[in-house]
Protein backbone atom coordinates (compact mmCIF):
# COMPACT_ATOMS: atom_id res chain seq x y z
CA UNK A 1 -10.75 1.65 1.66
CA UNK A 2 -11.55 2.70 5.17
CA UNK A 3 -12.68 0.68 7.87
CA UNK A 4 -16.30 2.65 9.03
CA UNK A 5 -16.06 0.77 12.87
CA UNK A 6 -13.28 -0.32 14.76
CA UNK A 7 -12.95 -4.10 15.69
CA UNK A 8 -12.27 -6.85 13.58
CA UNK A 9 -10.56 -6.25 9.80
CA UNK A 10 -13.05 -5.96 7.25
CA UNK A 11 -13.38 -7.92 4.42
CA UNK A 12 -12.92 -6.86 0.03
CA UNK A 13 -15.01 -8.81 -1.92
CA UNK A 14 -13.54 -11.21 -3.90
CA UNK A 15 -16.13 -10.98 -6.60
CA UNK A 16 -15.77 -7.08 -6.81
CA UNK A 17 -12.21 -7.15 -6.35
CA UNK A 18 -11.77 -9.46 -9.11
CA UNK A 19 -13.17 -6.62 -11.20
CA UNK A 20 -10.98 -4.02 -9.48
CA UNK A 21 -14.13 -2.25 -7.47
CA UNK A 22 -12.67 -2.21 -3.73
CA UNK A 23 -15.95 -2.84 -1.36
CA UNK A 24 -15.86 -3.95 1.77
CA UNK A 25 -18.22 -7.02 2.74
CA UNK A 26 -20.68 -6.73 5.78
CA UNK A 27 -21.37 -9.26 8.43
CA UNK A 28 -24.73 -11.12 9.00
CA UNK A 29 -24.83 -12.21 12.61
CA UNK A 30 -27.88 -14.04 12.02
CA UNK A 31 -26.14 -16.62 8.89
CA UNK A 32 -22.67 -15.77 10.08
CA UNK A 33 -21.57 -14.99 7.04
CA UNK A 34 -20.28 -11.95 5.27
CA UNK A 35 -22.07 -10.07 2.10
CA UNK A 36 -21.51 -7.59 -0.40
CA UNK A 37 -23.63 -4.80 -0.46
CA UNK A 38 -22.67 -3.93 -4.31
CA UNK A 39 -23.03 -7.48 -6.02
CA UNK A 40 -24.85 -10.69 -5.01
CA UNK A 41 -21.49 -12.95 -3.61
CA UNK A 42 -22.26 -13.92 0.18
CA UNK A 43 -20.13 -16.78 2.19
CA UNK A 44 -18.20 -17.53 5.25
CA UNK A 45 -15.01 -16.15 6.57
CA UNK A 46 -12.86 -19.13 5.13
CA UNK A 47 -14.55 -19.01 1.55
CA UNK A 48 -13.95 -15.06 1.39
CA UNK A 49 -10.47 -15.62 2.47
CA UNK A 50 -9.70 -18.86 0.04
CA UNK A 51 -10.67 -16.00 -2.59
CA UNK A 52 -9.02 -13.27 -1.80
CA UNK A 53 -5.59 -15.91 -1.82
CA UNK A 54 -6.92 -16.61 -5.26
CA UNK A 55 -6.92 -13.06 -6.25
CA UNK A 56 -3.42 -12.58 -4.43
CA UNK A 57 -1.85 -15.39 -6.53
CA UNK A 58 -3.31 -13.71 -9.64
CA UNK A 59 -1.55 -10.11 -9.32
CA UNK A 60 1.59 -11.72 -7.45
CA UNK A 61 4.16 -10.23 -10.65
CA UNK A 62 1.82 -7.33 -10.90
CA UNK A 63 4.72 -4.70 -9.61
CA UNK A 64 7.49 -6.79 -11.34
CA UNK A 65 9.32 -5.59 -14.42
CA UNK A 66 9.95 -8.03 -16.91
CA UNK A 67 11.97 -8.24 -19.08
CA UNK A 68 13.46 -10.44 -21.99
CA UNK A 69 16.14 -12.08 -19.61
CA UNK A 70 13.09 -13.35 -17.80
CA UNK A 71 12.04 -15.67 -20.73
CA UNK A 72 13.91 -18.77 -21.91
CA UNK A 73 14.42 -19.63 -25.90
């Protein structure tokens, strides 16, 4: 998905992302925190970037081809 302003790298929910819905999260000056406008997750920069590692480290094989060499008896 597009970025809709230049400036700093937008942000994929990791709540929607989880699902496979690819929204970007919006920033709140105010809190200082970032939001989704589709679902109800809202945190800071670290937190959305802890899960978004989390949702790396769960489709890390997702392009690999496996095959029965890859599994021991």
């Amino acid at each position: 998905m597009a970025q809709s302003a230049k400036g700093k790298l937008n942000f994929r929910c990791p709540s929607c992302f989880m699902r496979d819905i690819d929204i970007d999260m919006f920033y709140d000056k105010d809190l200082k925190e970032y939001y989704c406008i589709r679902c109800c997750y809202h945190g800071s920069e670290a937190d959305v970037l802890e899960k978004n590692e989390m949702a790396r480290f769960r489709y890390r094989d997702m392009l690999k081809r496996i095959t029965v060499e890859d599994y021991d008896d």
